[in-house]
N, C-alpha and C. Protein backbone atom coordinates (compact mmCIF):
# COMPACT_ATOMS: atom_id res chain seq x y z
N UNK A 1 -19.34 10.30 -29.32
CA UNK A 1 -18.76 9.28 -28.45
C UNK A 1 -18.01 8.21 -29.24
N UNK A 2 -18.35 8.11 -30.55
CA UNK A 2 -17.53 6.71 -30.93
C UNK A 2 -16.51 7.44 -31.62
N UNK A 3 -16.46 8.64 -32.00
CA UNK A 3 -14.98 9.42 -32.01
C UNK A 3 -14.29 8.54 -31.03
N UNK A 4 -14.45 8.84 -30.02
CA UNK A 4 -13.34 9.08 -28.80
C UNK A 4 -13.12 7.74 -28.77
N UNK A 5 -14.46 7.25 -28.98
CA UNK A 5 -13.72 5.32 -28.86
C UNK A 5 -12.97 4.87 -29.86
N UNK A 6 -13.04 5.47 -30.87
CA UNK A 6 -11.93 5.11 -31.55
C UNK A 6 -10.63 5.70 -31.50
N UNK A 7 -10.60 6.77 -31.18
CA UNK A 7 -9.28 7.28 -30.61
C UNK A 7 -8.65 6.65 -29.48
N UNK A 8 -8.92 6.05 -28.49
CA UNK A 8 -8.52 5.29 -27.37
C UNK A 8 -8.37 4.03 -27.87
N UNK A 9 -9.14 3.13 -28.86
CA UNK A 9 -8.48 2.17 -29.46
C UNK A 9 -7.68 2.00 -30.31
N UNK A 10 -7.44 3.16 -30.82
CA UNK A 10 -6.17 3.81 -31.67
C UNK A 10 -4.91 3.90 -30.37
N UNK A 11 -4.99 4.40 -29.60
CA UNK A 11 -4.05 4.82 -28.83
C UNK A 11 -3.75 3.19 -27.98
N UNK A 12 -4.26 2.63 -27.83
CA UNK A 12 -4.09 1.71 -26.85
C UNK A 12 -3.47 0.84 -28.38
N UNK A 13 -3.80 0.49 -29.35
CA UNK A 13 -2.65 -0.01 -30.49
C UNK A 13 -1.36 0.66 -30.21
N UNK A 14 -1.13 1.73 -30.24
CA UNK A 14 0.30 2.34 -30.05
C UNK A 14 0.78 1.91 -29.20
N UNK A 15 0.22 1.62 -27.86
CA UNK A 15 1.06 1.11 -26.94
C UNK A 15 1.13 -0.40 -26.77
N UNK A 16 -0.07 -0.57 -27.35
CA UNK A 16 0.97 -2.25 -28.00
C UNK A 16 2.10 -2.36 -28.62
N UNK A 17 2.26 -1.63 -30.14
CA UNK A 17 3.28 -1.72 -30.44
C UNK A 17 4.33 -1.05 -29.96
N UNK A 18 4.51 0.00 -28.90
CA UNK A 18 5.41 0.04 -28.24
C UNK A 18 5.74 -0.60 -27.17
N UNK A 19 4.95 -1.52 -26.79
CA UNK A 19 5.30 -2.45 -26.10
C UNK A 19 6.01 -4.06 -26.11
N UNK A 20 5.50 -3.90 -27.76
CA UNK A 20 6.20 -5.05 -28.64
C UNK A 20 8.04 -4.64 -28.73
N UNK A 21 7.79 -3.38 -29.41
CA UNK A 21 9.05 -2.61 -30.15
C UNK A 21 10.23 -2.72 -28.66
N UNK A 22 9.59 -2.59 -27.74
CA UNK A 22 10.40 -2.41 -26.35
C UNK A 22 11.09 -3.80 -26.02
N UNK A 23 10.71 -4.84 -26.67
CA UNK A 23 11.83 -5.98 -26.25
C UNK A 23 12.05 -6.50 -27.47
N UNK A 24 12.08 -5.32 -28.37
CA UNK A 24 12.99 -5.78 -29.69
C UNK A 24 14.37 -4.84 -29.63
N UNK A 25 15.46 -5.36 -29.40
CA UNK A 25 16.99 -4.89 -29.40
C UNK A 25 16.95 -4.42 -30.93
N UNK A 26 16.80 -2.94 -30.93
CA UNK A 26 16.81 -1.99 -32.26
C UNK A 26 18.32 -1.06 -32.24
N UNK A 27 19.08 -1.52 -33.27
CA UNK A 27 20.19 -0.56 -33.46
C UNK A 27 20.14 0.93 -33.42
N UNK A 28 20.74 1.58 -33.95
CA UNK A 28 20.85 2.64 -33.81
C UNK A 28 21.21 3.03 -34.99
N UNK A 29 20.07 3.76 -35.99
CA UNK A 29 20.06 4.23 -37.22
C UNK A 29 19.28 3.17 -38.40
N UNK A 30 18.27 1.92 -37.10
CA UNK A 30 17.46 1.48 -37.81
C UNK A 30 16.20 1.53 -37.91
N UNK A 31 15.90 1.46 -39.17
CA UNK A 31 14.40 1.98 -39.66
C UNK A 31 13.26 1.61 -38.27
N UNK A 32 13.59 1.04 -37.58
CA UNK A 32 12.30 0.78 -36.32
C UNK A 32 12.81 1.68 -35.37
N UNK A 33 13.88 2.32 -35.07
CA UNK A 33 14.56 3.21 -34.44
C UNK A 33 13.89 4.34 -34.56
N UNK A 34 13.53 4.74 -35.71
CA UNK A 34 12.78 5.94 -35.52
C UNK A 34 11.42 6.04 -35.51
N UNK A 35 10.64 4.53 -35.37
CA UNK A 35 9.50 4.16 -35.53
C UNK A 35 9.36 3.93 -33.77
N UNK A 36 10.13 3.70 -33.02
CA UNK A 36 10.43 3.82 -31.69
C UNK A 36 10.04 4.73 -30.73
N UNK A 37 10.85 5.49 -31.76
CA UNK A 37 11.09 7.17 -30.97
C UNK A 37 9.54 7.72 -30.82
N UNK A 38 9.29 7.70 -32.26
CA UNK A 38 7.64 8.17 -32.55
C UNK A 38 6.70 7.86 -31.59
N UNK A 39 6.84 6.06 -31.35
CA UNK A 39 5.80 5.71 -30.02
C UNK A 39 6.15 6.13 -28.84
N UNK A 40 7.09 6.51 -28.29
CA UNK A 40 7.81 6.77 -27.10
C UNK A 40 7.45 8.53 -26.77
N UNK A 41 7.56 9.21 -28.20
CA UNK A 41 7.18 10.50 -28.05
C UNK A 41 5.63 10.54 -27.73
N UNK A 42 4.51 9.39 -28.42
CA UNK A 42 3.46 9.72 -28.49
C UNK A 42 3.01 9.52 -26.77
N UNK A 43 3.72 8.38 -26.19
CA UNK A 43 2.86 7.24 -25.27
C UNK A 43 3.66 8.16 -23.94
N UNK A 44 5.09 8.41 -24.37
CA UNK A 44 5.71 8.65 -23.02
C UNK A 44 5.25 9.75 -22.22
N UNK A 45 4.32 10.76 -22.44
CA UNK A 45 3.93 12.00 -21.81
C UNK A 45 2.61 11.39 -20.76
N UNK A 46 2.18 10.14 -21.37
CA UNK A 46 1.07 9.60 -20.60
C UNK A 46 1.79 8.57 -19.32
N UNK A 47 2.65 7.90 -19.98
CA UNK A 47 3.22 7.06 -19.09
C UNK A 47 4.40 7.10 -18.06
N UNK A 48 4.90 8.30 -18.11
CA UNK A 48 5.71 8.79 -17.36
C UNK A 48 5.47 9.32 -15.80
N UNK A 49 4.13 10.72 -15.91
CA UNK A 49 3.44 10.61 -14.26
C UNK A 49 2.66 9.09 -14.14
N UNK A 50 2.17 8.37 -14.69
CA UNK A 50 2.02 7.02 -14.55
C UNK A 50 2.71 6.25 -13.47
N UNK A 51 4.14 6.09 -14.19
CA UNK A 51 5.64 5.64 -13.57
C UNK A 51 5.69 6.01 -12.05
N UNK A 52 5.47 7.40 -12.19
CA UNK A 52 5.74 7.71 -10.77
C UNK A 52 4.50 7.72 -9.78
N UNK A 53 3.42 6.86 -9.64
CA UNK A 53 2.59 6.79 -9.33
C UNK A 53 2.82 4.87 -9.01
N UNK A 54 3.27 4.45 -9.87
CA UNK A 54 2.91 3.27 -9.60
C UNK A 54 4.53 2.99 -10.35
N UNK A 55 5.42 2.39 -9.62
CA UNK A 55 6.89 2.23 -9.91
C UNK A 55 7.22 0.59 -10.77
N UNK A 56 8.00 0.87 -10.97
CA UNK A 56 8.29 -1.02 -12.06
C UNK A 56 8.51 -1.57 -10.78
N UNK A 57 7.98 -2.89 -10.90
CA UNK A 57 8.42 -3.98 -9.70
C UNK A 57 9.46 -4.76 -10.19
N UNK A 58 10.33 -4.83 -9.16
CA UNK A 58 12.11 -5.31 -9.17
C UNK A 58 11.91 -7.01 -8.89
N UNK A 59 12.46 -7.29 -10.14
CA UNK A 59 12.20 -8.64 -9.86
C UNK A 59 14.11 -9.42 -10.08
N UNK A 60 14.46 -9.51 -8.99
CA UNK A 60 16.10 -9.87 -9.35
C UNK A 60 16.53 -8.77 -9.99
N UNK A 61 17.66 -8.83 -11.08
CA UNK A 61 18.51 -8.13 -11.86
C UNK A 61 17.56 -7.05 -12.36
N UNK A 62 16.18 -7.10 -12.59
CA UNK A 62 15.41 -6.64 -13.41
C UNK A 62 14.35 -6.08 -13.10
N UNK A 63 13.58 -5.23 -14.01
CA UNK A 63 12.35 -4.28 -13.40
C UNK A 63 11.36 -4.98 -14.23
N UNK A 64 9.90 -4.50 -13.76
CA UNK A 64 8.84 -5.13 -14.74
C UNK A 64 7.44 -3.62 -14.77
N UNK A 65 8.00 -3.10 -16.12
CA UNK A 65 7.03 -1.75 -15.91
C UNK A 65 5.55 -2.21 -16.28
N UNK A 66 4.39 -2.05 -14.78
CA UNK A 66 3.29 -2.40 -15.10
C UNK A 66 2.16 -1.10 -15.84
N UNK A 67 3.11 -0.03 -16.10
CA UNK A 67 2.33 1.11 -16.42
C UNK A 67 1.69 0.88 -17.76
N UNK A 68 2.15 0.60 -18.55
CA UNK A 68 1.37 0.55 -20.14
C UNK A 68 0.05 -0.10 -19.65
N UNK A 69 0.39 -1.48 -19.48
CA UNK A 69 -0.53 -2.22 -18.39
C UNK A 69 -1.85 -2.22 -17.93
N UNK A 70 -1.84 -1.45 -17.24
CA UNK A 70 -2.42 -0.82 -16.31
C UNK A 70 -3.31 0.39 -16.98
N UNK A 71 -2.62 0.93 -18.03
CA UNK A 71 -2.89 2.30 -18.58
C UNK A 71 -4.05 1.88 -19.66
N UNK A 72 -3.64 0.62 -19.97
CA UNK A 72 -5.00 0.05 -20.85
C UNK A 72 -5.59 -0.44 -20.58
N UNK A 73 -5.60 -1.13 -19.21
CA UNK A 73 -7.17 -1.34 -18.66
C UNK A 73 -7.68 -0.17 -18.27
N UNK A 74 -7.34 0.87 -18.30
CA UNK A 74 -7.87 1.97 -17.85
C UNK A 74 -8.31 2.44 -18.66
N UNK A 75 -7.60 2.73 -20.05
CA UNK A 75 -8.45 3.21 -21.60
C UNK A 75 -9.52 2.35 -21.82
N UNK A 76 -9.28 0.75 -21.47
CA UNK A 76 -10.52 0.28 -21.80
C UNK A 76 -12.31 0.35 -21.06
N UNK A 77 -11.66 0.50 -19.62
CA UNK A 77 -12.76 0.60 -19.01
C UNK A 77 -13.39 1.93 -19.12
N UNK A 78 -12.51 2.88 -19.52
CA UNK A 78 -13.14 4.17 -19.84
C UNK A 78 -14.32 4.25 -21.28
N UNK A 79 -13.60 3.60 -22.54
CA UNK A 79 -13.75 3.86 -23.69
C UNK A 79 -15.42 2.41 -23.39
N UNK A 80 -15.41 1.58 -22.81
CA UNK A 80 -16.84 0.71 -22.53
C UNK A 80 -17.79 1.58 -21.64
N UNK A 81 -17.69 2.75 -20.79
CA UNK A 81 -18.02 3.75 -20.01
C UNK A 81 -18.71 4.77 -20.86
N UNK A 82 -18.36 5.01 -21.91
CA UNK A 82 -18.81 6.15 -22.84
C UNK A 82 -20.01 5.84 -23.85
């Protein structure tokens, strides 16, 4: 069991920092660019049926995705469960 808890607090870091990395304006062909991709490859297979379950709320011009969110109170209450 504390495998897994550490794997879910491993994973729920990743989506911090892809959640950080996501309102940092990263060029294109820079070194966080592909440090990007990596979190996006790891996180996006989880957070994607997520998305469509629970949609970004439109706030004016703009969306506000509560999935990461959401996705880690859910790792957390799981990983205190075990």
């Amino acid at each position: 069991m504390n495998a897994i808890r550490t794997i879910i607090d491993l994973y729920v870091l990743v989506l911090i920092a892809r959640i950080i990395l996501e309102w940092i304006p990263i060029s294109y062909g820079h070194p966080l660019e592909r440090v990007k991709r990596g979190l996006r490859a790891v996180t996006d297979p989880v957070l994607i049926p997520l998305r469509r379950v629970i949609p970004p709320i439109r706030a004016g011009g703009m969306a506000i995705d509560l999935s990461p969110l959401i996705l880690i109170i859910g790792l957390q209450l799981l990983s205190r469960n075990l």
